[in-house]
Every structure is written in C-alpha cells, then in structure tokens.
N, C-alpha and C. Protein backbone atom coordinates (compact mmCIF):
# COMPACT_ATOMS: atom_id res chain seq x y z
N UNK A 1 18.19 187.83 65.63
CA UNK A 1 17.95 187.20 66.90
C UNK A 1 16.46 186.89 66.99
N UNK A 2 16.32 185.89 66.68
CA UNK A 2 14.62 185.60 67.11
C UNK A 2 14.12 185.82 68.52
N UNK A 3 12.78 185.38 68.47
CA UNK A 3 12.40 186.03 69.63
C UNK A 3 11.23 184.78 70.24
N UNK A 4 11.37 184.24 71.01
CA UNK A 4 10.91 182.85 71.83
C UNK A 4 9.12 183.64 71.83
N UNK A 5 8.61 182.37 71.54
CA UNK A 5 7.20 182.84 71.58
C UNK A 5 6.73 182.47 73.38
N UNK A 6 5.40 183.10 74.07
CA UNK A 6 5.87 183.00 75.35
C UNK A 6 4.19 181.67 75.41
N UNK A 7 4.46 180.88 75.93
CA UNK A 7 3.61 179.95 75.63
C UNK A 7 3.02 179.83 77.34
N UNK A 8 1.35 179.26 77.37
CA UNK A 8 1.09 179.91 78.77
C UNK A 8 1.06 178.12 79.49
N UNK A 9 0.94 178.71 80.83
CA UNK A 9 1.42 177.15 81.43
C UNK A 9 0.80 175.76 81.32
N UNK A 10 -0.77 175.84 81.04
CA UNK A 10 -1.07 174.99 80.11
C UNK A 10 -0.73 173.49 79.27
N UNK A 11 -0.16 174.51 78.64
CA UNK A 11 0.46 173.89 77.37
C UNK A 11 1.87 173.32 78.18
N UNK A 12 2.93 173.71 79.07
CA UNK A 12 3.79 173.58 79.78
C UNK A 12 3.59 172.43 80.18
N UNK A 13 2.49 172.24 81.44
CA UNK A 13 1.79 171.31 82.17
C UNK A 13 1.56 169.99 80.81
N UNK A 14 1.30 170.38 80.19
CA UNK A 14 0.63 169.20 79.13
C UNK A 14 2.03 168.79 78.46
N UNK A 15 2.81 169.05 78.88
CA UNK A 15 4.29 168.34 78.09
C UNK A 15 5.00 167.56 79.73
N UNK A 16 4.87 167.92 80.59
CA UNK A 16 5.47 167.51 81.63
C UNK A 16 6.15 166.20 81.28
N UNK A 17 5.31 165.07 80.88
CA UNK A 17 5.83 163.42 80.64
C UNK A 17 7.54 163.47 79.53
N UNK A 18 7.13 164.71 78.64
CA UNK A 18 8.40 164.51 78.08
C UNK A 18 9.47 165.15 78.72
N UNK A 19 9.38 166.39 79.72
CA UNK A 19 10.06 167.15 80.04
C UNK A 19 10.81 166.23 81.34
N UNK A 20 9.97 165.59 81.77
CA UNK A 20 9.96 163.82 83.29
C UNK A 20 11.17 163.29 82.50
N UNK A 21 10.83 162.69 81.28
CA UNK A 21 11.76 161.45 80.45
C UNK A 21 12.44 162.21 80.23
N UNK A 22 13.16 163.37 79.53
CA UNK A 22 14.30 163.83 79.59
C UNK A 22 14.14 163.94 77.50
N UNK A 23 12.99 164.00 77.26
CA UNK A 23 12.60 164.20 75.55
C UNK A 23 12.03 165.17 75.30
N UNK A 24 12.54 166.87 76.40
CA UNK A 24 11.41 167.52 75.55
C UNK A 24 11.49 168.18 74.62
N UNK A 25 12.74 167.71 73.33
CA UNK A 25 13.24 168.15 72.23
C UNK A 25 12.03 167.70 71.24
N UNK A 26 11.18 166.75 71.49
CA UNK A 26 10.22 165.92 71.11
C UNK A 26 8.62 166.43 70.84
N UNK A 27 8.41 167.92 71.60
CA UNK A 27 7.58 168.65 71.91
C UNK A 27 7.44 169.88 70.91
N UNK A 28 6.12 170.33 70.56
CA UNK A 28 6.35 171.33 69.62
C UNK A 28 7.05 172.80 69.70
N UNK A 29 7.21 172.83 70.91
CA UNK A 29 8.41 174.02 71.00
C UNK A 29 8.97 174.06 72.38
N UNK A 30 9.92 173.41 72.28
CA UNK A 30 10.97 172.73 73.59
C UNK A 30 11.56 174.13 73.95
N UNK A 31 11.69 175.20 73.01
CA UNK A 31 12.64 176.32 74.02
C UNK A 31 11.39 177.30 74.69
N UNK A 32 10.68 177.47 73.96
CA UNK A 32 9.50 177.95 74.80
C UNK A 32 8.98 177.58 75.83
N UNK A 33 9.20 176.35 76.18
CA UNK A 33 9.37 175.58 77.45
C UNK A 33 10.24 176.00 78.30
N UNK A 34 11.23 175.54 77.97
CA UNK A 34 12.36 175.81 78.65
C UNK A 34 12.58 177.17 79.29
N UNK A 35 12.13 177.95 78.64
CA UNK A 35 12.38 179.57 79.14
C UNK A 35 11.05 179.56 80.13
N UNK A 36 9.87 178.87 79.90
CA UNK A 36 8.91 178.98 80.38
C UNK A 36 9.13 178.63 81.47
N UNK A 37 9.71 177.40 82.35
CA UNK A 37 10.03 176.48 83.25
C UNK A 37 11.53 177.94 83.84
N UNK A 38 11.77 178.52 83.34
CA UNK A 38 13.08 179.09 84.20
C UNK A 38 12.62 180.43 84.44
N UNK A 39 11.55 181.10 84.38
CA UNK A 39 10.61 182.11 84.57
C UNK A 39 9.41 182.03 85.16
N UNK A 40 8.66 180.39 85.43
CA UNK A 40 7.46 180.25 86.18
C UNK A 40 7.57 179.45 87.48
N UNK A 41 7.78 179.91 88.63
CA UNK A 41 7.93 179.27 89.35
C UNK A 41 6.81 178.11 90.02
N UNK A 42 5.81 177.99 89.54
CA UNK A 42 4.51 177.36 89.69
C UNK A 42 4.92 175.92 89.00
N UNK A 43 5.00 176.15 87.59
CA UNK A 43 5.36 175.29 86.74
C UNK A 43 6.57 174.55 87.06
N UNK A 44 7.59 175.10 86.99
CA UNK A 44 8.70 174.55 87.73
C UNK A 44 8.72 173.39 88.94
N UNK A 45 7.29 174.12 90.04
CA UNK A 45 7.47 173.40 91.28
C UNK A 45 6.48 172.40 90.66
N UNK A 46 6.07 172.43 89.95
CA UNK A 46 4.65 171.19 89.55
C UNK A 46 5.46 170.02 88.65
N UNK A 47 6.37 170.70 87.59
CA UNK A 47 7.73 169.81 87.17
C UNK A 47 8.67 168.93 88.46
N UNK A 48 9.44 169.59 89.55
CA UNK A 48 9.41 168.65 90.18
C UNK A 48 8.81 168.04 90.98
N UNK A 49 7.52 168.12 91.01
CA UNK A 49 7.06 167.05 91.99
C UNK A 49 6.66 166.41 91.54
N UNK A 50 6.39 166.08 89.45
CA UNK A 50 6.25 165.45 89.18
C UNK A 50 7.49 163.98 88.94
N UNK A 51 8.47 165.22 88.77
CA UNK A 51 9.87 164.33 88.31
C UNK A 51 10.18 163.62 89.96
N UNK A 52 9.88 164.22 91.13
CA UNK A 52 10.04 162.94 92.78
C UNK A 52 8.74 162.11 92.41
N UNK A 53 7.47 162.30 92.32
CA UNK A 53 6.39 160.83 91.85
C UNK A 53 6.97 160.08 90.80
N UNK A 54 7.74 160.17 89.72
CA UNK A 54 8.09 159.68 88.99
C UNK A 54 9.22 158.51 89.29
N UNK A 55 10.18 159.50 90.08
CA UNK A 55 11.28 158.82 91.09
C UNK A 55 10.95 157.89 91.54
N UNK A 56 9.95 158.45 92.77
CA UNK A 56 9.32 156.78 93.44
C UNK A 56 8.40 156.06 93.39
N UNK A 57 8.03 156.44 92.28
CA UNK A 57 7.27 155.14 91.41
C UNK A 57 8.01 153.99 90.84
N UNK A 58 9.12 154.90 90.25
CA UNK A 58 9.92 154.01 89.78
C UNK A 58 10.84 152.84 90.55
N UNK A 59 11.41 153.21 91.71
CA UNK A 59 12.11 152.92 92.83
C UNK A 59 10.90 151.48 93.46
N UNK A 60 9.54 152.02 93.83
CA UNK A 60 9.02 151.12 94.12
C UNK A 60 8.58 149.94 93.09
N UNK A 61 8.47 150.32 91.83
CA UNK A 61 8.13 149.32 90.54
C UNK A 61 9.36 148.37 90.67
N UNK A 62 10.90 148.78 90.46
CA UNK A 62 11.95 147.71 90.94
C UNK A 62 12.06 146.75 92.39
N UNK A 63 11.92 147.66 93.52
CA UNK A 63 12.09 146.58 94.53
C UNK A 63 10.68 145.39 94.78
N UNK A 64 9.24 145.94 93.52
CA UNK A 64 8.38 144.99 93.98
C UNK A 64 8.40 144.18 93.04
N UNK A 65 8.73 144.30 91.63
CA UNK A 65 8.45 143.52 90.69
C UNK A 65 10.18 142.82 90.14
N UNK A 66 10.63 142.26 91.37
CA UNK A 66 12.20 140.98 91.37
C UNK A 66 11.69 140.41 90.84
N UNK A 67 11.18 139.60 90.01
CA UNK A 67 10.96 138.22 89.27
C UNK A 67 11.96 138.10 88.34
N UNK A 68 12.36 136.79 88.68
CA UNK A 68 13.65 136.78 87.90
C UNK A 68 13.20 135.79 86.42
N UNK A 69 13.32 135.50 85.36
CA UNK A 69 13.40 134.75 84.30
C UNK A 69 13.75 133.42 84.17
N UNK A 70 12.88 132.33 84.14
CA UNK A 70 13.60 130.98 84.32
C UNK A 70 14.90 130.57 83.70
N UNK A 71 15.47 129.79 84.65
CA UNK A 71 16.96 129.54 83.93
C UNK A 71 17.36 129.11 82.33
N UNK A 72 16.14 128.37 82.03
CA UNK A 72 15.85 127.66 80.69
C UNK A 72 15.75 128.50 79.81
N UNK A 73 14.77 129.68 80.02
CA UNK A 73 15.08 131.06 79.12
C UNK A 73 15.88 131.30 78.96
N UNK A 74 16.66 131.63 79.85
CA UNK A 74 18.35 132.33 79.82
C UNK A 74 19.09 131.69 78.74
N UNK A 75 19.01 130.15 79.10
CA UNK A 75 20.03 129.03 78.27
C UNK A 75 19.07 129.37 77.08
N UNK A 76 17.73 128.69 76.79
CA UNK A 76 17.49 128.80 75.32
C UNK A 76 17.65 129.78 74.33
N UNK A 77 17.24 131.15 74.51
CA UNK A 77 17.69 132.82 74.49
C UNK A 77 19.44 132.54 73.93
N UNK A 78 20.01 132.31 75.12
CA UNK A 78 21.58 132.27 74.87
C UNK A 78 21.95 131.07 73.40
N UNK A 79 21.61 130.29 73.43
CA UNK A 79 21.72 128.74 72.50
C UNK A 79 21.45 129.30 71.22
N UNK A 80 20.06 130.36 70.70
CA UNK A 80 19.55 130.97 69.52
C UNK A 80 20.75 132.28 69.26
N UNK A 81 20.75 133.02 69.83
CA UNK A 81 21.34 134.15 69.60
C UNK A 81 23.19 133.29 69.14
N UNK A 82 23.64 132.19 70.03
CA UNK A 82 24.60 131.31 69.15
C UNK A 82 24.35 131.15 68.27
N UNK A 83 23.79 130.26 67.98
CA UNK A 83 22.92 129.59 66.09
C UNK A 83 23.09 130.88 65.21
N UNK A 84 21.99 132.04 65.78
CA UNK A 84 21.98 133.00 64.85
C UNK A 84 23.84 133.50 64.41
N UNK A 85 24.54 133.65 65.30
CA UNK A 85 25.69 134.37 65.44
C UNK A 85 26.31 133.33 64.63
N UNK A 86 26.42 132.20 64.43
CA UNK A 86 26.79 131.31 63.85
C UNK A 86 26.89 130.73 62.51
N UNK A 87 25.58 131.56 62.48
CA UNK A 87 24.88 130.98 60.80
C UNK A 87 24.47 129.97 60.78
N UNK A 88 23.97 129.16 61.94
CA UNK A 88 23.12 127.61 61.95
C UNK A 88 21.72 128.28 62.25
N UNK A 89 20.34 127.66 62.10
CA UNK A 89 19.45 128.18 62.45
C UNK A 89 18.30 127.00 62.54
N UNK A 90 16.97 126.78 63.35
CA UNK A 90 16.23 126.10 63.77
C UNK A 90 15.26 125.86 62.93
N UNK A 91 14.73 125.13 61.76
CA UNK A 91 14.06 124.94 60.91
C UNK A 91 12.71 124.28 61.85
N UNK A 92 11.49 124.53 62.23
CA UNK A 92 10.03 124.15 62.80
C UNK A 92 9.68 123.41 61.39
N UNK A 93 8.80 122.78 61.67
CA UNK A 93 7.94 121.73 61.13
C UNK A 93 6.69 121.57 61.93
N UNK A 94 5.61 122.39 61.96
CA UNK A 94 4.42 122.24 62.71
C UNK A 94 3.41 121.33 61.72
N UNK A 95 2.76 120.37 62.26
CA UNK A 95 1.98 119.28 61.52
C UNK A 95 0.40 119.25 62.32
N UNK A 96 -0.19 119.64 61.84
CA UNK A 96 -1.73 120.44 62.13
C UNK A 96 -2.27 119.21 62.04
N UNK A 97 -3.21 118.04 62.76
CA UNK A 97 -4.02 117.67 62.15
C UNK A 97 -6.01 117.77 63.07
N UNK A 98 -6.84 118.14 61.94
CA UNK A 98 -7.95 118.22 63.23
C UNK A 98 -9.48 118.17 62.16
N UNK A 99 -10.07 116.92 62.94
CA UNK A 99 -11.28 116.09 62.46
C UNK A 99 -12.21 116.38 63.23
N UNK A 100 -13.54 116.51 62.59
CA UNK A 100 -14.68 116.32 63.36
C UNK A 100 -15.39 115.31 62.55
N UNK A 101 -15.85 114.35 63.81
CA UNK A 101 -16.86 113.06 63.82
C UNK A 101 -18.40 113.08 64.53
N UNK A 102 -19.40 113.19 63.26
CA UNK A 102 -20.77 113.75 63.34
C UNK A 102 -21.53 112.43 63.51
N UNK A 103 -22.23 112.09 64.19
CA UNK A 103 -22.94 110.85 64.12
C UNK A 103 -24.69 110.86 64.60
N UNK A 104 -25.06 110.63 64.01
CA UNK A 104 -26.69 111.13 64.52
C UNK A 104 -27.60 109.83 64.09
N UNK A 105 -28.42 109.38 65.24
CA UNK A 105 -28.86 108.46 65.68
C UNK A 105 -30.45 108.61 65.71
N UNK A 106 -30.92 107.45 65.30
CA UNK A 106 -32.76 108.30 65.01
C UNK A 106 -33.13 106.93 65.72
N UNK A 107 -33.91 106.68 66.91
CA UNK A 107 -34.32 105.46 67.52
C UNK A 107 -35.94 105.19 66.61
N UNK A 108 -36.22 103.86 67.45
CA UNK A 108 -37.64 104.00 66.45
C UNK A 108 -38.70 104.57 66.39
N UNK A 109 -38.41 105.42 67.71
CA UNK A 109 -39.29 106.72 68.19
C UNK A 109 -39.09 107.55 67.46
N UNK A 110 -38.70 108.30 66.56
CA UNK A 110 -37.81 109.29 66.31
C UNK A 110 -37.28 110.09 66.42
N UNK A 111 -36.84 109.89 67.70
CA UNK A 111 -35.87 110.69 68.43
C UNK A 111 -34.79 110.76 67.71
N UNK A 112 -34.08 112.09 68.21
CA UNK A 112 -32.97 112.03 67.19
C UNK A 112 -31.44 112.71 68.12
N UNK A 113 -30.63 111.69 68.13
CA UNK A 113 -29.70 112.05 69.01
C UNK A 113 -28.50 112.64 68.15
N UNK A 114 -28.00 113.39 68.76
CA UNK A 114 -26.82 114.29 67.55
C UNK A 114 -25.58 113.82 68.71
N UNK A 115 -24.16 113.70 68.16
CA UNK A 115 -23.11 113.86 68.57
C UNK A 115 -22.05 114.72 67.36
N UNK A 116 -20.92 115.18 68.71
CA UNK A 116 -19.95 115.71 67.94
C UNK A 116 -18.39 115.31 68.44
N UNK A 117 -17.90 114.77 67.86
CA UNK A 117 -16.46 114.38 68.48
C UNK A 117 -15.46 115.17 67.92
N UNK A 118 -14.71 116.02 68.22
CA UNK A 118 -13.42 116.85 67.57
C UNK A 118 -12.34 116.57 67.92
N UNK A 119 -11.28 116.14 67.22
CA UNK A 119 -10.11 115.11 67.24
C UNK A 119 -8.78 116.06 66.74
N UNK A 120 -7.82 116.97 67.69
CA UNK A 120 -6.80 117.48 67.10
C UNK A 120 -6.01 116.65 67.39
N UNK A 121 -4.65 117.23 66.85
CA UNK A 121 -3.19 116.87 66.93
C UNK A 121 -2.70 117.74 66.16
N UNK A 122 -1.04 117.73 67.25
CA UNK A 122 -0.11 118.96 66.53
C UNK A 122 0.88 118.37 66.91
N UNK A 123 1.72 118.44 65.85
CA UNK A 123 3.14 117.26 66.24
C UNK A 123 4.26 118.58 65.51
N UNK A 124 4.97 119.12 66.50
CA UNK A 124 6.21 119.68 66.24
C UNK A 124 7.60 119.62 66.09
N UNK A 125 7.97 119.74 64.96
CA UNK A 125 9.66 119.23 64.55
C UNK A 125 10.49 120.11 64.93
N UNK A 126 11.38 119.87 65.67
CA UNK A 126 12.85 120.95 64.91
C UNK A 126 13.87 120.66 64.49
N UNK A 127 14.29 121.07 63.65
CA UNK A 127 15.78 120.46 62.95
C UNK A 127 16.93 121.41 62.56
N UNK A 128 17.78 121.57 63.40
CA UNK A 128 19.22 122.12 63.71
C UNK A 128 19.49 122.23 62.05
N UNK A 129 19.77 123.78 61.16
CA UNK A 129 20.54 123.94 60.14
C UNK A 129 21.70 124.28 60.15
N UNK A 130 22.35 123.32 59.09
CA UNK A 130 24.10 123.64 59.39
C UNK A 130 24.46 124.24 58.06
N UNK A 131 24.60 125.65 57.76
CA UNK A 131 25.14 126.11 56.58
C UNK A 131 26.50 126.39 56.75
N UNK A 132 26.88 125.64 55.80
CA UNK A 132 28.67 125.24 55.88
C UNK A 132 28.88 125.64 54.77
C-alpha cells in the first residue's frame, strides 16, 4: 500500500487552472492533490471560488462575444470540406508581378532629382480538380 506524499498548499494553489479545467491528471502528482483538496479546507474554498470566477467569466465571455460568422464563410467552409470529401480539390495559381522604376534627373544646375515608382500586381487563379 503506498503511501501519498503530503504536498503543502502552495503547490495545490499553483495547479488550481488544471484542477478549474477538469485535467488535474496532467499535474505532477494529481492524488496528492486530491487528498490535499479533501483535507484542506482553505484550499478547497480557494478551489471553488476559483471554479464560480471561472463560471462567470465564462457565462459573460458567451453572452458578450455573439458574433456570428458571415454567411459566405459558412457556404465556402461547407463547398471545401465537399471537394475535399469528394476527392475534387482547388488548384491556386498566384502570379506575382512587381517593378521598380528609378529615374533621376540632373537640371543644368545640378540639381539632382531622384524618383521611385513601384509597380505590383497579383493575379489569382483557381481551377476546380476533377480526379475521376
């Protein structure tokens, strides 16, 4: 019969987040905890009041952050995960193109005027694959 090492609250306190999430198998000694939390009543009460802040944090994070996902996501999202399920898939073709135009101008003063003109373009393909 082994014998639970008695670990001081500390260390208890410093696991709380996993013991909150419901992981504290995840912790370097979860039963030493556990016995710790059912023997310290300090710890215990500091466990739940972390696990009610946790509660309504959470509670308030849902009713403030409704944003819903544009409909177009939904459909495009839905359209790929078809293709993929399908075995058709979206072949891109990205076409890069980008110039710079230096021109420098010396009057008969000799002044000397500098320019810089930078000229992109990006032209994107897609083309529907049909593996049949």
């Amino acid at each position: 019969m082994s014998h639970l090492e008695e670990i001081p609250c500390i260390e208890v306190l410093s696991s709380v987040v996993f013991i909150i999430e419901g992981v504290v198998e995840e912790t370097h000694n979860p039963q030493a905890i556990e016995s710790h939390l059912n023997t310290c009543a300090a710890c215990r009460a500091e466990v739940e009041h972390e696990q009610a802040m946790h509660t309504l944090l959470q509670d308030v994070l849902r009713r403030s952050c409704d944003e819903k996902a544009p409909e177009d996501l939904h459909r495009s999202i839905h359209e790929e995960l078809l293709r993929q399920a399908s075995g058709t898939g979206v072949t891109e073709v990205v076409t890069q193109y980008s110039m710079t135009e230096i021109s420098i101008e010396i009057d008969e003063f000799g002044n000397v005027e500098h320019r810089e003109i930078q000229i992109e373009q990006t032209h994107v393909q897609h083309f529907i694959d049909d593996e049949k």
